[in-house]
N, C-alpha and C. Protein backbone atom coordinates (compact mmCIF):
# COMPACT_ATOMS: atom_id res chain seq x y z
N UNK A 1 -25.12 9.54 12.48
CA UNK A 1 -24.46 9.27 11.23
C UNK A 1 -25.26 9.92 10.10
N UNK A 2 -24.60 10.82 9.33
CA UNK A 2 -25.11 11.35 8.36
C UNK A 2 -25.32 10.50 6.71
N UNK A 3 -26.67 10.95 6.39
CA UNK A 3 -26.43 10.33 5.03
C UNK A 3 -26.09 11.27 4.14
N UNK A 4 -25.31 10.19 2.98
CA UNK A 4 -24.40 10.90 2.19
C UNK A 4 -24.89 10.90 0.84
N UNK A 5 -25.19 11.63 -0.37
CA UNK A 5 -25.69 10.84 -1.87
C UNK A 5 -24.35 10.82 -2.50
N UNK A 6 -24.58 10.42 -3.21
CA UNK A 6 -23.02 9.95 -4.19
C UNK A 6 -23.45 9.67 -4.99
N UNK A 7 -22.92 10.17 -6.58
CA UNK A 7 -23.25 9.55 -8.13
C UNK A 7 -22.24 8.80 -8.29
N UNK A 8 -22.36 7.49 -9.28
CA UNK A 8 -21.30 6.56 -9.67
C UNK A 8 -21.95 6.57 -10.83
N UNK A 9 -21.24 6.69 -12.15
CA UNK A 9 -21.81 6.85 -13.55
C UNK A 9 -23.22 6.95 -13.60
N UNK A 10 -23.43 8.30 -13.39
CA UNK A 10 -24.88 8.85 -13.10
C UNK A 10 -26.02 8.01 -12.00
N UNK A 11 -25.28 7.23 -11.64
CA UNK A 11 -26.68 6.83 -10.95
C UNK A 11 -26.57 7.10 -9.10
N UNK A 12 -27.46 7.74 -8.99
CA UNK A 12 -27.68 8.22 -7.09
C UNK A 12 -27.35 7.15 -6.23
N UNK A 13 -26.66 7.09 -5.23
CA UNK A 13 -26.61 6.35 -4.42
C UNK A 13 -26.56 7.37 -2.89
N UNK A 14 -27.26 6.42 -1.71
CA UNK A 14 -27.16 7.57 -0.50
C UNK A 14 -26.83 6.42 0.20
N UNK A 15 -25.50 6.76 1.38
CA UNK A 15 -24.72 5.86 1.74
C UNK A 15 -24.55 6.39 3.35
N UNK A 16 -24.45 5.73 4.16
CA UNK A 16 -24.43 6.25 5.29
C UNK A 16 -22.76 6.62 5.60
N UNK A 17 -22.28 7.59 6.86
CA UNK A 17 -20.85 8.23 7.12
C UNK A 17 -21.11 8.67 8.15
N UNK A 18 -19.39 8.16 9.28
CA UNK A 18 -19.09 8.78 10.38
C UNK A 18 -19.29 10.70 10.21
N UNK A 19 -19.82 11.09 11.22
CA UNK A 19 -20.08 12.51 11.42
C UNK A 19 -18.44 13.24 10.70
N UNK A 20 -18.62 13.97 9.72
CA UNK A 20 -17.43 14.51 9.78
C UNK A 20 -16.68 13.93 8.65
N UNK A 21 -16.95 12.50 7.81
CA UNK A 21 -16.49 12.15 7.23
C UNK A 21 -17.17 12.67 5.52
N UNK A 22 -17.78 13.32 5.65
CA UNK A 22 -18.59 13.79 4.51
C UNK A 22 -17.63 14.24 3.26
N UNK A 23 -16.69 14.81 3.41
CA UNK A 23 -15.99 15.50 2.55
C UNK A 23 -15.09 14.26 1.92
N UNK A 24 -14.66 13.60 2.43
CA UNK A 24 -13.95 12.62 2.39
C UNK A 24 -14.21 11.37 1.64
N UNK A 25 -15.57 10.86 1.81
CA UNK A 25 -16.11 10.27 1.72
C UNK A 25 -17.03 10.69 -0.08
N UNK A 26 -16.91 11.92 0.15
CA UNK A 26 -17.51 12.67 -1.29
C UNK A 26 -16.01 12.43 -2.21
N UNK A 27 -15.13 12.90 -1.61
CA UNK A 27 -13.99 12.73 -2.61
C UNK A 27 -14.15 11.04 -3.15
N UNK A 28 -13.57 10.56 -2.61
CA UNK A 28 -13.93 8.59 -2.37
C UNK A 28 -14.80 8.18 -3.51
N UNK A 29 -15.88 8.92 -3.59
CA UNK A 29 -16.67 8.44 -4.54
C UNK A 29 -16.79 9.08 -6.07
N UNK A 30 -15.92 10.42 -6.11
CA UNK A 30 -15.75 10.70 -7.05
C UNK A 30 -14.53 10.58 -7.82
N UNK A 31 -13.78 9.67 -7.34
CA UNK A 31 -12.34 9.33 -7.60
C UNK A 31 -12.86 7.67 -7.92
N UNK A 32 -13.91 7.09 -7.49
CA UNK A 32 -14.76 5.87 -8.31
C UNK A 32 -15.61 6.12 -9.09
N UNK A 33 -16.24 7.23 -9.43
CA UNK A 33 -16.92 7.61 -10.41
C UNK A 33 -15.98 8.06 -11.57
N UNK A 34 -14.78 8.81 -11.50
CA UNK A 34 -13.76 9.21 -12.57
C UNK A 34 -13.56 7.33 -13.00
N UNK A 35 -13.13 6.41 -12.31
CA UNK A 35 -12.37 5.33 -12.44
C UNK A 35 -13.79 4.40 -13.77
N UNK A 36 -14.79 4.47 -12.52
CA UNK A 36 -15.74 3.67 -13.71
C UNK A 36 -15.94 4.37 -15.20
N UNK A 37 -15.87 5.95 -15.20
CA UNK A 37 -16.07 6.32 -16.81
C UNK A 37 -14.70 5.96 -17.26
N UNK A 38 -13.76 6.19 -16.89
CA UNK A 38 -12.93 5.85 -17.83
C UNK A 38 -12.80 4.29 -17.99
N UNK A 39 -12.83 3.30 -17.67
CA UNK A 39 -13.05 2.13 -17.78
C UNK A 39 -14.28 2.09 -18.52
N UNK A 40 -15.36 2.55 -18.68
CA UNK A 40 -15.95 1.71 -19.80
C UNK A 40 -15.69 2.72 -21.08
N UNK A 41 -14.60 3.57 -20.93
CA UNK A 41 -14.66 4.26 -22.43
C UNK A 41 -13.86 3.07 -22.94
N UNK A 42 -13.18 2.16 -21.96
CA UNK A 42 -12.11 0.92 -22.77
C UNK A 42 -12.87 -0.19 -23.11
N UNK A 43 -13.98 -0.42 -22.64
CA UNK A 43 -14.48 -1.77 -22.59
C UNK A 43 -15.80 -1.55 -23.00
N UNK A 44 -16.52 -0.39 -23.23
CA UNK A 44 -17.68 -0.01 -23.58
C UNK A 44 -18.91 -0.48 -22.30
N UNK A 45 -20.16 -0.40 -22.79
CA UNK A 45 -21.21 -0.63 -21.90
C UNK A 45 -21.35 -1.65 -20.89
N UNK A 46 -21.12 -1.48 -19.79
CA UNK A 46 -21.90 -2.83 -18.90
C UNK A 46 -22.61 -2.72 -18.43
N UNK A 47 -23.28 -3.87 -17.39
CA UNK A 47 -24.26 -3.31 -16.47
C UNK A 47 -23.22 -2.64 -15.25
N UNK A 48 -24.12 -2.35 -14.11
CA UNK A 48 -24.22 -1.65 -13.01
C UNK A 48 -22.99 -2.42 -11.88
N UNK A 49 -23.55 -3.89 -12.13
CA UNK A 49 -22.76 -4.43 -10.72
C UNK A 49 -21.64 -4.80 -11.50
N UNK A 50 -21.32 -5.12 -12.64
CA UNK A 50 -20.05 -5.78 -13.82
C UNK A 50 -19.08 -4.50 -13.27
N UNK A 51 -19.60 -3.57 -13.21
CA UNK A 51 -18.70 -2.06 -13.44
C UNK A 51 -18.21 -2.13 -12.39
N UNK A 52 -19.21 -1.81 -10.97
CA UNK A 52 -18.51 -1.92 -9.89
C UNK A 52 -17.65 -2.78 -9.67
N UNK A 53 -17.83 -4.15 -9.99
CA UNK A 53 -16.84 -5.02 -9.36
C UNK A 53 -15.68 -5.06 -10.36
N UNK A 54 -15.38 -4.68 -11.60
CA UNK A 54 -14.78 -4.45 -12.41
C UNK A 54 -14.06 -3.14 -11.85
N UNK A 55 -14.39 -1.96 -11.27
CA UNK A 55 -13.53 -0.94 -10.77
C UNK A 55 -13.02 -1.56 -9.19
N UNK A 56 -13.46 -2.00 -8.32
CA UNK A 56 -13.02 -2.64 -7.51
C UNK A 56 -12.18 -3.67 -7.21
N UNK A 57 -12.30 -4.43 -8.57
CA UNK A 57 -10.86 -5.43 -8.79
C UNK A 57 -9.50 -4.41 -9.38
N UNK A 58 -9.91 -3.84 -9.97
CA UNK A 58 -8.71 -2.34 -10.43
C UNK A 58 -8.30 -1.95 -9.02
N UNK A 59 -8.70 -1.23 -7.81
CA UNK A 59 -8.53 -0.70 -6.92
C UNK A 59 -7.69 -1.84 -6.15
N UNK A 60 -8.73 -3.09 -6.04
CA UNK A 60 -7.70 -3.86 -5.45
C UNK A 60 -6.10 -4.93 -5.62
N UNK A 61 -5.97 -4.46 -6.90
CA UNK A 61 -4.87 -4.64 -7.63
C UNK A 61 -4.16 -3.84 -7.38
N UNK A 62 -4.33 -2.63 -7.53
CA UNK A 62 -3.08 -1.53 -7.40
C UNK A 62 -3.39 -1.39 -5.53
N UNK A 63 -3.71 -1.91 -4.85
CA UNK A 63 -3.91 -1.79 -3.59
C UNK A 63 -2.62 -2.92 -2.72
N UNK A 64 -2.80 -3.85 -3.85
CA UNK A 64 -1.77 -4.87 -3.69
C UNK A 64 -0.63 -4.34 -4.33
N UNK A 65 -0.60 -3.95 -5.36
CA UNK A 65 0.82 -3.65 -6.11
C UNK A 65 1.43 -2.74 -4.84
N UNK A 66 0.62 -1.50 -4.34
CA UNK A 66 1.09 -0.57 -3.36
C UNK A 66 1.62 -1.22 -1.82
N UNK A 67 1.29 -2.39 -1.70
CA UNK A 67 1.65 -2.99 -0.56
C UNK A 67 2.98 -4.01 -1.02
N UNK A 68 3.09 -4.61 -1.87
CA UNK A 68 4.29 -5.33 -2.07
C UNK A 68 5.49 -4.66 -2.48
N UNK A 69 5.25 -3.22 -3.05
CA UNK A 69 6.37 -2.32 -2.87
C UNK A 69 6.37 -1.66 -1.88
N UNK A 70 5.44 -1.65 -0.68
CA UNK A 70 5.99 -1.30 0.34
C UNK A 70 6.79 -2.18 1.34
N UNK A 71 6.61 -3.46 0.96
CA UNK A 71 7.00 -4.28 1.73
C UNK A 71 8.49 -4.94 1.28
N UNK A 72 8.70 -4.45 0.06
CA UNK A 72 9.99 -4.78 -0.86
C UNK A 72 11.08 -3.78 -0.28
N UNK A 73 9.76 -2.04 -0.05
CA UNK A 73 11.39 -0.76 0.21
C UNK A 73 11.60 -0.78 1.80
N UNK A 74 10.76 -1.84 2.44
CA UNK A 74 11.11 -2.34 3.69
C UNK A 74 11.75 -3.29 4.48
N UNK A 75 11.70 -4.42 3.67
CA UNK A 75 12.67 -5.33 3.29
C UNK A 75 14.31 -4.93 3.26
N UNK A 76 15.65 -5.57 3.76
CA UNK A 76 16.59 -5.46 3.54
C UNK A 76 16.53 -6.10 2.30
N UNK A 77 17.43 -5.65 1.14
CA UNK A 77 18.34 -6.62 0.21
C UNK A 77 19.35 -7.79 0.83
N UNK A 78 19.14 -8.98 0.28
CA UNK A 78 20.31 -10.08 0.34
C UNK A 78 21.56 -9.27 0.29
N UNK A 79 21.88 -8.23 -0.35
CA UNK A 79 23.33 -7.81 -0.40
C UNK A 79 23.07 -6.44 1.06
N UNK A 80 21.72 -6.10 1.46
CA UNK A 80 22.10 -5.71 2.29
C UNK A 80 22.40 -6.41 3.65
N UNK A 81 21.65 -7.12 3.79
CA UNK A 81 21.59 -8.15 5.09
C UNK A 81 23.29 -8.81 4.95
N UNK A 82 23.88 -8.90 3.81
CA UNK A 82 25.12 -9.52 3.80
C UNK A 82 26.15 -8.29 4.40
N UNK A 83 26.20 -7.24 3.96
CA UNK A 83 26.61 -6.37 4.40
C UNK A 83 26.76 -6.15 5.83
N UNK A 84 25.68 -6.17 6.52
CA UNK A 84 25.27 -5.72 7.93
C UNK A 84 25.53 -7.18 8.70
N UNK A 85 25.68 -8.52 8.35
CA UNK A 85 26.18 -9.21 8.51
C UNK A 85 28.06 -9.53 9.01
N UNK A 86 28.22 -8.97 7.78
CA UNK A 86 29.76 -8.77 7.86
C UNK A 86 30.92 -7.89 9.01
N UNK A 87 29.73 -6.73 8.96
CA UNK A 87 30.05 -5.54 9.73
C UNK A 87 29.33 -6.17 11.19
N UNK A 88 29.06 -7.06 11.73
CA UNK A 88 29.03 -7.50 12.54
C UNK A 88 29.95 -8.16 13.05
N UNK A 89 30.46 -9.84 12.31
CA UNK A 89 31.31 -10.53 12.14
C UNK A 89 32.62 -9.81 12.54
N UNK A 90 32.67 -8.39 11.68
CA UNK A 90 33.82 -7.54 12.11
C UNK A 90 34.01 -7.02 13.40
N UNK A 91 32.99 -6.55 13.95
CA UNK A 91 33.14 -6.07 15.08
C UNK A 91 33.15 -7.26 16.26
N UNK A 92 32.55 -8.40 16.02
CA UNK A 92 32.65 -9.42 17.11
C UNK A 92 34.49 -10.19 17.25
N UNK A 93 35.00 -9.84 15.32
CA UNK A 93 36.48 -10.16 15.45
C UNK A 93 37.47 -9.04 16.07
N UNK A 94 37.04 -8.48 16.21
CA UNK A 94 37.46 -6.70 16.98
C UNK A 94 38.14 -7.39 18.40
N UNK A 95 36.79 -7.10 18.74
CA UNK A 95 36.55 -7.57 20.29
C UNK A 95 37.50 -8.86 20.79
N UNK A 96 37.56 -9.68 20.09
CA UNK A 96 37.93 -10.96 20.26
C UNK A 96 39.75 -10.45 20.14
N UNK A 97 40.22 -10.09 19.21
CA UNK A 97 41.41 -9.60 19.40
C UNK A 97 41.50 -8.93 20.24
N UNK A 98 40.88 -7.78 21.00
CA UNK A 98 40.96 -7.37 21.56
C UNK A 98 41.23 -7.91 23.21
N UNK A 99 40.65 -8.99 23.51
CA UNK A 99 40.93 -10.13 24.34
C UNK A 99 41.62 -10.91 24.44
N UNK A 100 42.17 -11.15 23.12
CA UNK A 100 43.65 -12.00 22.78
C UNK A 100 44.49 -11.25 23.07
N UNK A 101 44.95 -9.67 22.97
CA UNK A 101 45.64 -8.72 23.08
C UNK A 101 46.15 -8.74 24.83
N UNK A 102 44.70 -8.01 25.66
CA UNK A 102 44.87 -8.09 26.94
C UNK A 102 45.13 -9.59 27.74
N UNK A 103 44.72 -10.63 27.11
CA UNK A 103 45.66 -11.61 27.98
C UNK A 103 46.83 -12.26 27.84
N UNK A 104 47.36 -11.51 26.47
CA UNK A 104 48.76 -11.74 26.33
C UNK A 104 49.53 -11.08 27.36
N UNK A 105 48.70 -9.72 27.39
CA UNK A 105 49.54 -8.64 28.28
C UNK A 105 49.74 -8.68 29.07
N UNK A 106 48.58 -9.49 29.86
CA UNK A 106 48.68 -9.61 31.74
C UNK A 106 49.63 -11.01 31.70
C-alpha cells in the first residue's frame, strides 16, 4: 500500500491507498480541498477539525439528497402503480371472458 500526501487548506496530510488508487484518491482530496476553501470564504476562519467535519457534513448531505432521488426515480408513482394495476385487472377480465365465452360454446 502506497503512501499518499494530500493538502487540505494548506496543510500536508500522508494517507495510506490501495496500489493503483493514487490518482483517484489525489482527485478525492482535491475536490475536499476546493470544498473546504470555499466554505470558509462563507463562514470565515476555523480551526482544522470544525472544517473537516463541517465539509463532511456538506458531503454527507448531498450524499443523502443523491440517494433519496435515487430512490424516488426508482420508485413507481401512486398513479403509476395505479396504472399497472388496472392494466392488470384488465387483462385478468380478458381472460375470464374469455372462459365465459368458451363454455358457453361447448
Amino acid at each position: 500500500m502506497p503512501d499518499l500526501d494530500i493538502v487540505i487548506n494548506g496543510k500536508p496530510y500522508t494517507i495510506r491507498c490501495n496500489d493503483g488508487e493514487e490518482a483517484h484518491v489525489s482527485a478525492l482530496a482535491d475536490e475536499l480541498d476546493a470544498r473546504a476553501k470555499r466554505l470558509l470564504r462563507g463562514v470565515g476562519p476555523v480551526d482544522e477539525a470544525r472544517l473537516l467535519v463541517m465539509v463532511a457534513l456538506i458531503l454527507a448531505d448531498e450524499l443523502q439528497d443523491a440517494r433519496s432521488a435515487q430512490a424516488s426515480a426508482a420508485a413507481p408513482t401512486a398513479a403509476q402503480g395505479a396504472d399497472d394495476l388496472a392494466r392488470a385487472i384488465d387483462a385478468v377480465a380478458a381472460r375470464i371472458e374469455a372462459v365465459a365465452a368458451r363454455l358457453r360454446a361447448a
